[in-house]
N, C-alpha and C. Protein backbone atom coordinates (compact mmCIF):
# COMPACT_ATOMS: atom_id res chain seq x y z
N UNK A 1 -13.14 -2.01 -9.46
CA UNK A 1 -12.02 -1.27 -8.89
C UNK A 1 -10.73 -1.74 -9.54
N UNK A 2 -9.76 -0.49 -10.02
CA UNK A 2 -8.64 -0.81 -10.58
C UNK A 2 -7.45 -1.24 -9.42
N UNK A 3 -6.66 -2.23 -9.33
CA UNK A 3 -5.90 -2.30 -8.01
C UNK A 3 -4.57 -2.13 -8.85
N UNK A 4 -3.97 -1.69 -7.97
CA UNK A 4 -2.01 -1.07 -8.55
C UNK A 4 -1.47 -2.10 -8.86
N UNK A 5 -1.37 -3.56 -8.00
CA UNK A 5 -1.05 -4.45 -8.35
C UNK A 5 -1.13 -5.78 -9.40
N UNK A 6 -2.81 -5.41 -9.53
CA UNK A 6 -3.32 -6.08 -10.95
C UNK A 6 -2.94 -4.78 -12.02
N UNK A 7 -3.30 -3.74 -11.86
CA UNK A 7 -2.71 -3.05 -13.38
C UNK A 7 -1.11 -3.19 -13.63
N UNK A 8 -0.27 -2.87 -12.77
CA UNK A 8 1.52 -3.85 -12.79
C UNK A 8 1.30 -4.61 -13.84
N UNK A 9 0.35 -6.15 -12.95
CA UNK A 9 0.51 -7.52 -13.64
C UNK A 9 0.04 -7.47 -14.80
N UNK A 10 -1.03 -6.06 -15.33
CA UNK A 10 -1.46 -6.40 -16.80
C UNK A 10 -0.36 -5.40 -17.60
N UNK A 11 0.17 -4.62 -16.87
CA UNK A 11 0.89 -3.92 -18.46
C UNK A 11 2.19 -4.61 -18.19
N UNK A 12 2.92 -5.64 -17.32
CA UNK A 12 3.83 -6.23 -17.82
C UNK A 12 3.76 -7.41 -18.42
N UNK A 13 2.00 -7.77 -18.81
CA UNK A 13 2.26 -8.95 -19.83
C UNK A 13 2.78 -8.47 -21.45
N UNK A 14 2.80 -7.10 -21.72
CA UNK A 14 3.03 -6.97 -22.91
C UNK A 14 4.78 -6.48 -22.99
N UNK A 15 5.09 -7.09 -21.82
CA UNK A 15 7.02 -6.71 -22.15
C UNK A 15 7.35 -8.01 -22.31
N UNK A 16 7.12 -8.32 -23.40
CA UNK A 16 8.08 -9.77 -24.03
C UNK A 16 8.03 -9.16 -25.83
N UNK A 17 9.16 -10.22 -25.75
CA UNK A 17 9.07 -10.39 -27.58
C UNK A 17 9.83 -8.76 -28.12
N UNK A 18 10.93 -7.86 -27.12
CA UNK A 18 11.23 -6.52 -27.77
C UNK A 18 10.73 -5.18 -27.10
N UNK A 19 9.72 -5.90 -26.33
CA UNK A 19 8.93 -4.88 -25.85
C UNK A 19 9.47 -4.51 -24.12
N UNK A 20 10.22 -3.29 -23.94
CA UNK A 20 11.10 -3.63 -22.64
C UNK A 20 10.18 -2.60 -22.01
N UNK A 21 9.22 -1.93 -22.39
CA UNK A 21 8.81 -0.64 -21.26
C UNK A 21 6.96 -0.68 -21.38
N UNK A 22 6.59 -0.17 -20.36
CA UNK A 22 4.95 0.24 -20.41
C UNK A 22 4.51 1.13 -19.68
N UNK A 23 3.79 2.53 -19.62
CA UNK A 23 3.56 3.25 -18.74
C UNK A 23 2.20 3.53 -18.92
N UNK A 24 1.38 3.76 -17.90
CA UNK A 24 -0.28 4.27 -17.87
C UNK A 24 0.01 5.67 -16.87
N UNK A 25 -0.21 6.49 -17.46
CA UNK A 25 -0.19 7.94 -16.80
C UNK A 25 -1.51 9.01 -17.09
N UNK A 26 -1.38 9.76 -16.09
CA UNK A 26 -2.63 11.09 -17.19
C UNK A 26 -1.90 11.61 -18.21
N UNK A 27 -2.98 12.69 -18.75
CA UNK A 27 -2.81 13.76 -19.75
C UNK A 27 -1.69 14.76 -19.23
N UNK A 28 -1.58 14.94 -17.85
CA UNK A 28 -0.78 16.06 -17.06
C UNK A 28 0.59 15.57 -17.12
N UNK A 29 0.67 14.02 -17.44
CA UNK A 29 2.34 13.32 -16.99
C UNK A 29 2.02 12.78 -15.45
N UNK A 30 1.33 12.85 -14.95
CA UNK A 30 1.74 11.97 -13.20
C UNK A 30 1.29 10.51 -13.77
N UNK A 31 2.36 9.72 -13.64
CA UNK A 31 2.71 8.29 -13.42
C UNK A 31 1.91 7.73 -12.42
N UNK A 32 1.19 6.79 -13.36
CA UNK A 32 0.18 5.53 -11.97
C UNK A 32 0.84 4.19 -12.14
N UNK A 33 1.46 3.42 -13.45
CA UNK A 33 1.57 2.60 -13.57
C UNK A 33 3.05 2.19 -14.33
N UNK A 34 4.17 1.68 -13.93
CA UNK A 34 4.96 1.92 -14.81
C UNK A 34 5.55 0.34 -14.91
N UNK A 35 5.80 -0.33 -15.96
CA UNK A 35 6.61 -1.60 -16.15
C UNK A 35 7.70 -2.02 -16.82
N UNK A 36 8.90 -2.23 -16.35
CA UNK A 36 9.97 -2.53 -17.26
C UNK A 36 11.17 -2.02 -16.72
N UNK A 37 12.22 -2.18 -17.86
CA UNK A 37 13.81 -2.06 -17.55
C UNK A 37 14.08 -0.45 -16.86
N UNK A 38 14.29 0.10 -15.82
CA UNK A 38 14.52 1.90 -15.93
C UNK A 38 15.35 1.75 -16.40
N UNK A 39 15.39 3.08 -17.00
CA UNK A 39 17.03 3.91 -18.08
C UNK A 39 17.47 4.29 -16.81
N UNK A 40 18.37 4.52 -17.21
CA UNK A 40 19.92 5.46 -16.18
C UNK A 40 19.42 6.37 -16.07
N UNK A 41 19.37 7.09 -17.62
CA UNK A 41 19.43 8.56 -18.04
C UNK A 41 18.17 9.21 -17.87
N UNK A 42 17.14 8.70 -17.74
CA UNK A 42 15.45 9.19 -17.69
C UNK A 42 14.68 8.08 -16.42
N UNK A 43 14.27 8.94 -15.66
CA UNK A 43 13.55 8.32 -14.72
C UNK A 43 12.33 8.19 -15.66
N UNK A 44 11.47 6.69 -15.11
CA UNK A 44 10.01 6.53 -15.49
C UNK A 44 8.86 7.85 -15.15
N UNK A 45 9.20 8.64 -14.81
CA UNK A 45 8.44 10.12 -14.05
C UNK A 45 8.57 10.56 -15.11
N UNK A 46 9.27 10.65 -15.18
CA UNK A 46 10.65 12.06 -16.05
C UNK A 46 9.57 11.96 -17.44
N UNK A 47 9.94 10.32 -17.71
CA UNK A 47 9.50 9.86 -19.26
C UNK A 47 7.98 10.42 -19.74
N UNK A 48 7.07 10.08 -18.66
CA UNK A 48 6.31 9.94 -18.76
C UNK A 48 5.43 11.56 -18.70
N UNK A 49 6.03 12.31 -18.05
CA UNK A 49 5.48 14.56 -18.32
C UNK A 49 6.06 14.60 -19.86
N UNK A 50 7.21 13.74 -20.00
CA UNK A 50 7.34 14.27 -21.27
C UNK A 50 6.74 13.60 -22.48
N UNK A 51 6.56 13.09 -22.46
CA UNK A 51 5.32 11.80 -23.21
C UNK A 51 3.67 12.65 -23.32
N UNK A 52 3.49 13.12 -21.98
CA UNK A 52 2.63 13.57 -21.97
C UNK A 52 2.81 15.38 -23.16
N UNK A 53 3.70 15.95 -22.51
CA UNK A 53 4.18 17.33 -23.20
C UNK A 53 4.13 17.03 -24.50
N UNK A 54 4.50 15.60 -24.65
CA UNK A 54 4.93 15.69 -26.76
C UNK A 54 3.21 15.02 -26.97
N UNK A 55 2.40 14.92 -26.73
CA UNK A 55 1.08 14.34 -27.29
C UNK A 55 0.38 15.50 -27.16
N UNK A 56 0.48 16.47 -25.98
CA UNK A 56 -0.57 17.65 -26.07
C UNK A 56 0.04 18.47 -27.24
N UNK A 57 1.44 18.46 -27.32
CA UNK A 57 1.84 19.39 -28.82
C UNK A 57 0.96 18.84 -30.01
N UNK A 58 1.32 17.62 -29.96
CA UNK A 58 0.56 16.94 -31.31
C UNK A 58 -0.93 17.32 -31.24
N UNK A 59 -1.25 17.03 -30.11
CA UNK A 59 -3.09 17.41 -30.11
C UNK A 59 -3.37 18.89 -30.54
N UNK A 60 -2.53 19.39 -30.53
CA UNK A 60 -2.84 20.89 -31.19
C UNK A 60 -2.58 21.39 -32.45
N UNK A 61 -2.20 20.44 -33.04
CA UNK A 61 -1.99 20.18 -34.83
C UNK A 61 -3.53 19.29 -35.03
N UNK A 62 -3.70 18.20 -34.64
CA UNK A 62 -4.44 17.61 -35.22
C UNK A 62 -5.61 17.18 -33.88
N UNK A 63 -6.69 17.81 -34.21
CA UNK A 63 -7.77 17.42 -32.97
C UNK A 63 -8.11 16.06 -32.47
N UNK A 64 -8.21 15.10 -34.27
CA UNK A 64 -8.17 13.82 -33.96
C UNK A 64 -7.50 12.71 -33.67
N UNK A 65 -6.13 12.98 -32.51
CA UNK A 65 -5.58 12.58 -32.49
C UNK A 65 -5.29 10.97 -31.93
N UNK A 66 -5.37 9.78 -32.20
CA UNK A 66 -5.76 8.82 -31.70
C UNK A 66 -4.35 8.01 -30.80
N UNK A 67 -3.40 8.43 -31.75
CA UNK A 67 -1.90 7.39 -31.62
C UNK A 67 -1.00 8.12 -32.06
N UNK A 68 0.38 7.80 -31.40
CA UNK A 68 1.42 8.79 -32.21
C UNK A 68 2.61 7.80 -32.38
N UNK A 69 3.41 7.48 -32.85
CA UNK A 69 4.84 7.11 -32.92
C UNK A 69 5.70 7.56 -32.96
N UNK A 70 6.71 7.79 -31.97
CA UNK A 70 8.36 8.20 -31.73
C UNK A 70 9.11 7.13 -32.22
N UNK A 71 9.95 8.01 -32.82
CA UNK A 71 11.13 6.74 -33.55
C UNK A 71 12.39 7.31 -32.93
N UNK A 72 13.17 7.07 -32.03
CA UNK A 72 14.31 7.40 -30.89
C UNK A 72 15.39 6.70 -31.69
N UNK A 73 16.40 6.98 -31.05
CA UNK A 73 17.71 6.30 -31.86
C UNK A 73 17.97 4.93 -31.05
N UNK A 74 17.33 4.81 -30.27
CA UNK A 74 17.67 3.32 -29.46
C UNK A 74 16.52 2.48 -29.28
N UNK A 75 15.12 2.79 -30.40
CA UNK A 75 13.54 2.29 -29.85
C UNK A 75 12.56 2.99 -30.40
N UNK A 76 11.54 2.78 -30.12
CA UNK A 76 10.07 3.38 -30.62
C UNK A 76 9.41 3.55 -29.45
N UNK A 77 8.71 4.13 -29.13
CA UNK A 77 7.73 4.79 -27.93
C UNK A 77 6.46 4.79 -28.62
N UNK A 78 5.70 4.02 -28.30
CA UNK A 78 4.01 4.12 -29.46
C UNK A 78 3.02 4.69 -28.10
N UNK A 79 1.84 5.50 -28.54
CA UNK A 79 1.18 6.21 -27.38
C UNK A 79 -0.16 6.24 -28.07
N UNK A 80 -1.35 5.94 -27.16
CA UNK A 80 -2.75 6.07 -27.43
C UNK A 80 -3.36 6.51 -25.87
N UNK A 81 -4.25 7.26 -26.17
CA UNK A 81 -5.67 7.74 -25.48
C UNK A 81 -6.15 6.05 -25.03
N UNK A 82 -6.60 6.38 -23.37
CA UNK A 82 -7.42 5.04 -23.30
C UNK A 82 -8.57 5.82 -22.21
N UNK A 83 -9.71 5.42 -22.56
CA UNK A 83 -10.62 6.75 -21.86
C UNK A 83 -10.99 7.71 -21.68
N UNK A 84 -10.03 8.70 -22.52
CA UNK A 84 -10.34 9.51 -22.91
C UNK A 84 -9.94 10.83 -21.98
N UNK A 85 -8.79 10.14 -20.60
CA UNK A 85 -8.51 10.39 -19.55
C UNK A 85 -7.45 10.13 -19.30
N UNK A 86 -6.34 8.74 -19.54
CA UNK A 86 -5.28 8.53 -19.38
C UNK A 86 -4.09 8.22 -20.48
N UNK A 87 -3.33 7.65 -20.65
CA UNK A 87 -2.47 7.80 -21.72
C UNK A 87 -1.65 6.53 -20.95
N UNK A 88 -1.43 5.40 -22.46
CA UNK A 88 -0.82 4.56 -22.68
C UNK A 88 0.20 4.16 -23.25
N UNK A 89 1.68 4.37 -22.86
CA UNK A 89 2.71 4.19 -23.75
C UNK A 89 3.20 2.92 -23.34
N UNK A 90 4.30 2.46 -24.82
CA UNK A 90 4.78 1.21 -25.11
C UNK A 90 6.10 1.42 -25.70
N UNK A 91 7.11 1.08 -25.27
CA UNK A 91 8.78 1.14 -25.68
C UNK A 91 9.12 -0.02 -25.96
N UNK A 92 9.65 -0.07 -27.59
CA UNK A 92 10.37 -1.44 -27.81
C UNK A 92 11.35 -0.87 -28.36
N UNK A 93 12.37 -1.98 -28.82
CA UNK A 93 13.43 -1.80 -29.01
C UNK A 93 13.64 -1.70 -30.95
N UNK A 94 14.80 -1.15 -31.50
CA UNK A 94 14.61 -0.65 -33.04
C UNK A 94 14.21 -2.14 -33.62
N UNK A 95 14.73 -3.46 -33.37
CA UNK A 95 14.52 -4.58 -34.17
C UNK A 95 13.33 -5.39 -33.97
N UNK A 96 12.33 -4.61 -33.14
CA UNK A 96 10.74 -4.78 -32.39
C UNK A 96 9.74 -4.83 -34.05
N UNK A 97 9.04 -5.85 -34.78
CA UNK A 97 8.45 -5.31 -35.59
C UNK A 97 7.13 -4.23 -35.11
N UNK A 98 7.11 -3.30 -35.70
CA UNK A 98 6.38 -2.21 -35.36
C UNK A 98 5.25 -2.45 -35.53
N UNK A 99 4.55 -3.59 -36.17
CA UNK A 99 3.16 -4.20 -36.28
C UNK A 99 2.39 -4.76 -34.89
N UNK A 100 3.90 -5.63 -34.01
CA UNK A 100 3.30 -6.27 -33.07
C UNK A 100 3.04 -5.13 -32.07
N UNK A 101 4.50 -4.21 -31.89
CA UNK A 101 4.13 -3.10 -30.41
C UNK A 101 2.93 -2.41 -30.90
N UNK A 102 2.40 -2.13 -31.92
CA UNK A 102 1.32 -1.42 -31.74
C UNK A 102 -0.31 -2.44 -31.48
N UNK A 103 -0.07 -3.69 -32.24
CA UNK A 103 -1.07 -4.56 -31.86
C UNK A 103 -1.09 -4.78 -30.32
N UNK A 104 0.20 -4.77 -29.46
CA UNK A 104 -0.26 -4.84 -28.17
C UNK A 104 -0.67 -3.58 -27.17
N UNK A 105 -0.48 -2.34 -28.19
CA UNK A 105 -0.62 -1.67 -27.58
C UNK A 105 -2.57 -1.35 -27.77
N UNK A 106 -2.82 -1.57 -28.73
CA UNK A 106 -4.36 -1.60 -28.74
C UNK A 106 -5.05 -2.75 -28.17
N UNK A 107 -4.59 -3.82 -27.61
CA UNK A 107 -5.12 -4.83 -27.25
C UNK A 107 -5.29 -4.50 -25.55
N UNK A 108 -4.13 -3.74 -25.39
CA UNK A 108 -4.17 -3.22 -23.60
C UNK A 108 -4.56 -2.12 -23.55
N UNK A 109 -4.83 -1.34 -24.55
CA UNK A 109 -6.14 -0.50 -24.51
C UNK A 109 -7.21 -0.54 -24.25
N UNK A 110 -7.60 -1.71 -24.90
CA UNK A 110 -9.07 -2.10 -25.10
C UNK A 110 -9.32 -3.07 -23.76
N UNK A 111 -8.41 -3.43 -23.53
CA UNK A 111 -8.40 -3.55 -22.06
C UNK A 111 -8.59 -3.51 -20.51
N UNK A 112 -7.96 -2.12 -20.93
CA UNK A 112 -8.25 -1.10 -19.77
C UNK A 112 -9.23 -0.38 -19.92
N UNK A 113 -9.60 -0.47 -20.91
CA UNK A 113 -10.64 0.61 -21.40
C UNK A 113 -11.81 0.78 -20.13
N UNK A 114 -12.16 0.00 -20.04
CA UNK A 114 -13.76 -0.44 -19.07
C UNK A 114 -13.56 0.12 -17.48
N UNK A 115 -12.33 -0.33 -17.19
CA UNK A 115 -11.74 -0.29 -15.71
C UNK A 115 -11.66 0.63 -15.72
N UNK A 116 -10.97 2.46 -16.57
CA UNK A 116 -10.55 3.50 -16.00
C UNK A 116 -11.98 4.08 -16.12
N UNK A 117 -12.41 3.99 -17.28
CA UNK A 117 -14.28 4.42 -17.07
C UNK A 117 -15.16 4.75 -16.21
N UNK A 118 -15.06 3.30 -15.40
CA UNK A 118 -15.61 3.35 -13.85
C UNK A 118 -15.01 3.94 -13.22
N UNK A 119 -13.67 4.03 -12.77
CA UNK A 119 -13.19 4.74 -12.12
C UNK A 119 -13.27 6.24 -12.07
N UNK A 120 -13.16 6.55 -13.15
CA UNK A 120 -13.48 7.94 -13.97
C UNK A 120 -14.73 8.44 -13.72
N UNK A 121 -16.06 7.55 -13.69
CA UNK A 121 -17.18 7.90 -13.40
C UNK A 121 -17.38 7.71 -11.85
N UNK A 122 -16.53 6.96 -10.79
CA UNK A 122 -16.70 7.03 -9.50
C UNK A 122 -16.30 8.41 -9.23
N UNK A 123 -14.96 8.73 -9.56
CA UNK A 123 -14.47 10.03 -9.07
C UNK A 123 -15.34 11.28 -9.60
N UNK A 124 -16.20 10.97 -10.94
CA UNK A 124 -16.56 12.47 -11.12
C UNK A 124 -17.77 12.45 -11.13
């Protein structure tokens, strides 16, 4: 069983070192998990339908779509499939080397991987 409070504690181990944001949401945009600084200007909700909106565009260019990178004028937003069911984004900041946010972002992939599975297979 996935608990709200242990998934919190695992996607805010990867906000250090540049890395100020983390969200675990569906494919649809509804927010389960969110960690880090809020913007003013964009609620963590907000961020996260649209996160979702810009990956289903991409999925319709390219079927195999695994990961995407946004390059923003204030940060990077990196995004992967985890299950095949939910969606994992990661916000660092422009002076973030882009090697590490994506190494942590596959490391808390592979992570979660197992946990939404079951869950995924309880509910369906």
């Amino acid at each position: 069983m996935l608990r709200q409070k242990a998934l919190v504690d695992v996607l805010g181990q990867v906000n250090t070192s540049g890395v100020d944001g983390s969200w675990l949401f569906n494919k649809e945009g509804l927010l389960l998990a969110y960690v880090g600084t809020e913007q003013k200007e964009v609620a963590s909700n907000v961020s996260s339908a649209l996160l979702a909106s810009v990956w289903t565009a991409l999925e319709r260019r390219a079927n195999d779509l695994k990961e995407t990178i946004l390059v923003l004028e204030d940060g990077v937003i990196v995004c992967t499939l985890v299950a095949r069911s939910m969606m994992l984004a990661i916000r660092a900041s422009n002076q973030t080397d882009l090697g590490l946010v994506r190494a942590k972002l596959h490391s808390l992939s592979a992570y979660l991987e197992q946990p939404i599975l079951s869950i995924s297979h309880d509910l369906g």
